[in-house]
C-alpha atoms as a PDB file:
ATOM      1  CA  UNK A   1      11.822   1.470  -1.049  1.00  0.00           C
ATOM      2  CA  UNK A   2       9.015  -0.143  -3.560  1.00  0.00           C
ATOM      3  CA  UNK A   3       6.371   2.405  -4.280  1.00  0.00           C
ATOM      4  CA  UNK A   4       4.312  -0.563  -6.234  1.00  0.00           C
ATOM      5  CA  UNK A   5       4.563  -3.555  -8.611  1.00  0.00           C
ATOM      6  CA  UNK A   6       4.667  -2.676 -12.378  1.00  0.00           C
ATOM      7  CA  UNK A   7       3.800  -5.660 -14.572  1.00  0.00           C
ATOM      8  CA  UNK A   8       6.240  -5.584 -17.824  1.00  0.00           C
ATOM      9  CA  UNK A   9       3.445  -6.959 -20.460  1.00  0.00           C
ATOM     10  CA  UNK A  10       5.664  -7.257 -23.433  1.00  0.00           C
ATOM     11  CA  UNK A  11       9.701  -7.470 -24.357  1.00  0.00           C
ATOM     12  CA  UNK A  12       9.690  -4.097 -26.195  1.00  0.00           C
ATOM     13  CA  UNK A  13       9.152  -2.239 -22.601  1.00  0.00           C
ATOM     14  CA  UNK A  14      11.444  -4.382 -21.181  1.00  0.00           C
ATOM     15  CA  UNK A  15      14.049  -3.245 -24.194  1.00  0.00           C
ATOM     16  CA  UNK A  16      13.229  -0.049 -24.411  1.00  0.00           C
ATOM     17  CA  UNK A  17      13.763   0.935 -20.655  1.00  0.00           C
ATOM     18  CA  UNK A  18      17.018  -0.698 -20.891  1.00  0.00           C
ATOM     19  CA  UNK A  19      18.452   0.696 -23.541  1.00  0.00           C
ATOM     20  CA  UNK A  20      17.398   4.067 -22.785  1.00  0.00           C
ATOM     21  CA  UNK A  21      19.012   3.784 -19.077  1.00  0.00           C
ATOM     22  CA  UNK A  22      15.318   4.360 -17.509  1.00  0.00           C
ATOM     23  CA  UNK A  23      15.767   0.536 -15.500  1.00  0.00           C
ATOM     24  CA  UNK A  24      17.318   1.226 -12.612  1.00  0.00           C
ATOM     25  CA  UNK A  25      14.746   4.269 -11.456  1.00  0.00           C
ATOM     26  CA  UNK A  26      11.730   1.817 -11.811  1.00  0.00           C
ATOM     27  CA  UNK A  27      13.991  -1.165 -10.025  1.00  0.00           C
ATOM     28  CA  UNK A  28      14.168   1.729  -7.159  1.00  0.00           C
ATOM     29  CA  UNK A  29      10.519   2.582  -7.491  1.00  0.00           C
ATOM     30  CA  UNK A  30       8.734  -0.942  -8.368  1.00  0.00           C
ATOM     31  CA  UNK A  31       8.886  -4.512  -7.938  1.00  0.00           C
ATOM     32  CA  UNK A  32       8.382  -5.800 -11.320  1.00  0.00           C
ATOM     33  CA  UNK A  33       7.484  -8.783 -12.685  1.00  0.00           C
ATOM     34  CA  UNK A  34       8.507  -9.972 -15.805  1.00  0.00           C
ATOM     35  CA  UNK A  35       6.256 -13.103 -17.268  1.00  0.00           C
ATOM     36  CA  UNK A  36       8.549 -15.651 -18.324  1.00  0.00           C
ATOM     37  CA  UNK A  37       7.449 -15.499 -22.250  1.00  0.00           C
ATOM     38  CA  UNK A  38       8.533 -11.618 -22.040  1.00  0.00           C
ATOM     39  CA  UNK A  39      12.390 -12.986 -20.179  1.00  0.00           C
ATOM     40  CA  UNK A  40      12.520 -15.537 -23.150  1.00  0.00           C
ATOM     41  CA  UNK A  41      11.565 -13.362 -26.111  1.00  0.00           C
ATOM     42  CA  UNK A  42      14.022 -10.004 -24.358  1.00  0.00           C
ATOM     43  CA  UNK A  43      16.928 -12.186 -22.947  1.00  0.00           C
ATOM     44  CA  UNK A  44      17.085 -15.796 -24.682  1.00  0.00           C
ATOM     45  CA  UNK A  45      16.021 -15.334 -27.993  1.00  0.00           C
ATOM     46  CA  UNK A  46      18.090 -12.041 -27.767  1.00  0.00           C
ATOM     47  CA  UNK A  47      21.166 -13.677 -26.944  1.00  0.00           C
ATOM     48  CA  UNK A  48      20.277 -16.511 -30.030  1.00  0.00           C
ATOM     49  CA  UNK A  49      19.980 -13.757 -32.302  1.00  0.00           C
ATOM     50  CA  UNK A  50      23.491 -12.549 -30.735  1.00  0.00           C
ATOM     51  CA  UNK A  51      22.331  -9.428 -29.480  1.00  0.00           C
ATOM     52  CA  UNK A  52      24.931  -9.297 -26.836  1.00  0.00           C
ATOM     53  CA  UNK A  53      24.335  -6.595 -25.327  1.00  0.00           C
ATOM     54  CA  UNK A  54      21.260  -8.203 -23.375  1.00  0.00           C
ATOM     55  CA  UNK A  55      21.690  -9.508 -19.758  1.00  0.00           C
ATOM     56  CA  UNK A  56      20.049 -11.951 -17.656  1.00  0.00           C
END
């Protein structure tokens, strides 16, 4: 059940709640949107850079 829509602004958030295993409560608690320039810089350039551990 969405409690609200969070708006991730930049890729460090994005990283940062990944990495620290904090994603999945706000994917319980929000709908978020992602811009797509945030989803390039986090997951393509990422995976360029071969930071594998990134997912799509």
């Amino acid at each position: 059940m969405c409690s609200g829509i969070m708006i991730i602004s930049d890729s460090s958030t994005l990283i940062l709640l990944t990495k620290c295993g904090l994603i999945e409560p706000f994917l319980s608690d929000f709908s978020l949107i992602i811009p797509k320039t945030v989803y390039n810089e986090a997951i393509r350039k990422g995976v360029e850079m071969g930071k594998y551990d990134v997912s799509a």
